[in-house]
C-alpha atoms as a PDB file:
ATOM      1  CA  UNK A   1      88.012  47.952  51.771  1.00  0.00           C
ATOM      2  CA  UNK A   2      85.753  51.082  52.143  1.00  0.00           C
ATOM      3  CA  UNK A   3      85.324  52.819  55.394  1.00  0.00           C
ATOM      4  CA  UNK A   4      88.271  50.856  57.281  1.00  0.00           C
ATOM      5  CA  UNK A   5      90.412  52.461  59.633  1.00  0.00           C
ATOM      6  CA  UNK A   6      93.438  54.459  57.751  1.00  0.00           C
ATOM      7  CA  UNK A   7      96.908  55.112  59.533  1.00  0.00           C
ATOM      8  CA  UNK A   8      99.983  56.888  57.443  1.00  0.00           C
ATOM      9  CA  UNK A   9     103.580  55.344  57.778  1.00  0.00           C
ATOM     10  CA  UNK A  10     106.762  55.642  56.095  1.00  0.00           C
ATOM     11  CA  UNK A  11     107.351  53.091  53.708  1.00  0.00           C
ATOM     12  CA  UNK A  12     110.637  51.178  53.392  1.00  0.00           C
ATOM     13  CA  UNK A  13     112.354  50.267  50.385  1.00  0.00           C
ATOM     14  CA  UNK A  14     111.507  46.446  50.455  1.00  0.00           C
ATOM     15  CA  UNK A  15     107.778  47.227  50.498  1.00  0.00           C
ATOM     16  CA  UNK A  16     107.902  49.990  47.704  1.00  0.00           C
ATOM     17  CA  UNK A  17     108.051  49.126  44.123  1.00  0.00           C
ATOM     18  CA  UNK A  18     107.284  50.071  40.833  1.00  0.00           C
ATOM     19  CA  UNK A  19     104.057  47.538  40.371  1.00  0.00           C
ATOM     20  CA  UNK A  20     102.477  49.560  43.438  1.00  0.00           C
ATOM     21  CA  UNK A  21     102.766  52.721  42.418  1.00  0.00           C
ATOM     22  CA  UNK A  22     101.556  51.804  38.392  1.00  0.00           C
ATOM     23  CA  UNK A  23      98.652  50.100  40.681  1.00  0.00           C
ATOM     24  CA  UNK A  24      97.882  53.051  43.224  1.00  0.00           C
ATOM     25  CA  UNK A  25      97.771  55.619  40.000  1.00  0.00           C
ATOM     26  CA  UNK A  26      96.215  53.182  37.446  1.00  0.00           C
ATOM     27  CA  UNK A  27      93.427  54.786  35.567  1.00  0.00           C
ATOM     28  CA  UNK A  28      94.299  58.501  36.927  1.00  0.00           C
ATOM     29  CA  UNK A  29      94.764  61.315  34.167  1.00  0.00           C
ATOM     30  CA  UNK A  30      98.364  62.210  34.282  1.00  0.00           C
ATOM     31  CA  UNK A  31     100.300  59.768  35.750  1.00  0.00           C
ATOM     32  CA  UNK A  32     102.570  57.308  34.142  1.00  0.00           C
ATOM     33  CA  UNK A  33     104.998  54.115  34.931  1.00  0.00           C
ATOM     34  CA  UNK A  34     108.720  55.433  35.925  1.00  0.00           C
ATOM     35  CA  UNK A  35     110.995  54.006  33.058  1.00  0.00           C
ATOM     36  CA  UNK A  36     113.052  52.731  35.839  1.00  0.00           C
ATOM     37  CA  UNK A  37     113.006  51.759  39.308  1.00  0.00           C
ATOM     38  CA  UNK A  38     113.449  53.352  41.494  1.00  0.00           C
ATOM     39  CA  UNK A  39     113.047  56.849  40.292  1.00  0.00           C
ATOM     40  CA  UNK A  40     115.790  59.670  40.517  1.00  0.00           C
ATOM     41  CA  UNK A  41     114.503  61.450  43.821  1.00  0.00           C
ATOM     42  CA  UNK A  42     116.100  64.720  45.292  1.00  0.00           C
ATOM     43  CA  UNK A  43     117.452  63.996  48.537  1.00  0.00           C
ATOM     44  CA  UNK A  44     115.091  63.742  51.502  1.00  0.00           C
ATOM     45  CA  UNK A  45     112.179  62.616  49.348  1.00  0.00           C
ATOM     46  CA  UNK A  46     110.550  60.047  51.667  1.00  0.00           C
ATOM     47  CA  UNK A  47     107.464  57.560  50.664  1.00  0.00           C
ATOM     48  CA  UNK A  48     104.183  57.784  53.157  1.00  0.00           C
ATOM     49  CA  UNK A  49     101.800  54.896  52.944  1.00  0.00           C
ATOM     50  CA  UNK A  50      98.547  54.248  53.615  1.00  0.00           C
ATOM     51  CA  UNK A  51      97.950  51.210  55.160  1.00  0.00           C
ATOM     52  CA  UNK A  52      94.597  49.506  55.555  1.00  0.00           C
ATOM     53  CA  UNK A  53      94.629  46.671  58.076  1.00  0.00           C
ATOM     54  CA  UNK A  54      98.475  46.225  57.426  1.00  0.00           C
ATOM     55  CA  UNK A  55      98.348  46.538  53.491  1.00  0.00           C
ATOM     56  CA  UNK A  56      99.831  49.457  51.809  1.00  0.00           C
ATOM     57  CA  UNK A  57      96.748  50.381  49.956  1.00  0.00           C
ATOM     58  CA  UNK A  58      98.064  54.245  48.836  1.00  0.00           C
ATOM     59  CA  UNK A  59     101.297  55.980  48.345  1.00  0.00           C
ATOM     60  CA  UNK A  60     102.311  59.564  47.587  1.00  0.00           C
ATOM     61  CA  UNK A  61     105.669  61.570  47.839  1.00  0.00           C
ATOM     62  CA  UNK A  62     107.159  63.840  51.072  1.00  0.00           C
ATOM     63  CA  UNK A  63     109.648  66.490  50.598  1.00  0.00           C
ATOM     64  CA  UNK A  64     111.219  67.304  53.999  1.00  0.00           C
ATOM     65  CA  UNK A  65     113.132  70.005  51.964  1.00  0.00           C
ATOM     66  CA  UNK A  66     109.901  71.536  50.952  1.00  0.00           C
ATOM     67  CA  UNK A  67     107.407  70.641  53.631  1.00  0.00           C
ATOM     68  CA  UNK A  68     105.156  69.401  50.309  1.00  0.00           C
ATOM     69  CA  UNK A  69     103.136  66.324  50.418  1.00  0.00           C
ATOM     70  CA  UNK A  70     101.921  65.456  46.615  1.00  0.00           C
ATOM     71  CA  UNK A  71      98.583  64.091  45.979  1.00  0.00           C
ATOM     72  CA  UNK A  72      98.228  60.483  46.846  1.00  0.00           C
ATOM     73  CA  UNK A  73      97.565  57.496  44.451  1.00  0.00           C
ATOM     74  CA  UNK A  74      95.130  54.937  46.230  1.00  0.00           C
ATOM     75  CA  UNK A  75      94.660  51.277  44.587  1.00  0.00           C
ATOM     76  CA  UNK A  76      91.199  51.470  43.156  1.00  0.00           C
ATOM     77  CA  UNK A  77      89.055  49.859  45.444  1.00  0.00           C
ATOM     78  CA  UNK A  78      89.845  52.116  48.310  1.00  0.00           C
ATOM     79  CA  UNK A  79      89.679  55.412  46.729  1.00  0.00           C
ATOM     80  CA  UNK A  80      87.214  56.846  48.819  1.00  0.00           C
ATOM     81  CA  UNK A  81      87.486  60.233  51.006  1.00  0.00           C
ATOM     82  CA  UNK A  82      88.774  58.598  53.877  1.00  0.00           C
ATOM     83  CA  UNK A  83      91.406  57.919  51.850  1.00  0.00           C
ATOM     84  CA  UNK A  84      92.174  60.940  50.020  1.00  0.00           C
ATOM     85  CA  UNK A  85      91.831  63.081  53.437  1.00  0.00           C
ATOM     86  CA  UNK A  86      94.189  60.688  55.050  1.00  0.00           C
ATOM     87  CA  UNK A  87      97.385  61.886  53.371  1.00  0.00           C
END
């Protein structure tokens, strides 16, 4: 959990679903459940993960259009700065 090595990947469709992102962005102000899965996405959108020992423990959104990385949602019980500085 806290304080374990952190490495960003691009996450593939079979490993990204709706139940991970409600769970990465649980309890944060702001963010809510897509009404469906998966969401409309301008083209080029890709997912990063954070992955903790092989677990996708965060998510957040890339825009190669844009060059923007939005702020990343990390499952509760590793949102610690490590985590947050990762993506």
């Amino acid at each position: 959990m806290l304080g374990q090595a952190a490495e960003v990947t691009l996450v593939s469709g079979g490993d990204e679903s709706a139940g991970l992102w409600a769970t990465a962005f649980s309890g944060q102000w702001g963010h809510k459940q897509p009404a469906g899965w998966p969401p409309g996405l301008p083209p080029g959108t890709r997912t990063l993960g954070l992955r903790r020992d092989g677990t996708i423990v965060g998510v957040c959104r890339f825009s190669s259009a844009t060059g923007m990385i939005a702020a990343p949602g990390l499952i509760a019980g590793y949102r610690d700065e490590q985590g947050y500085l990762s993506c």
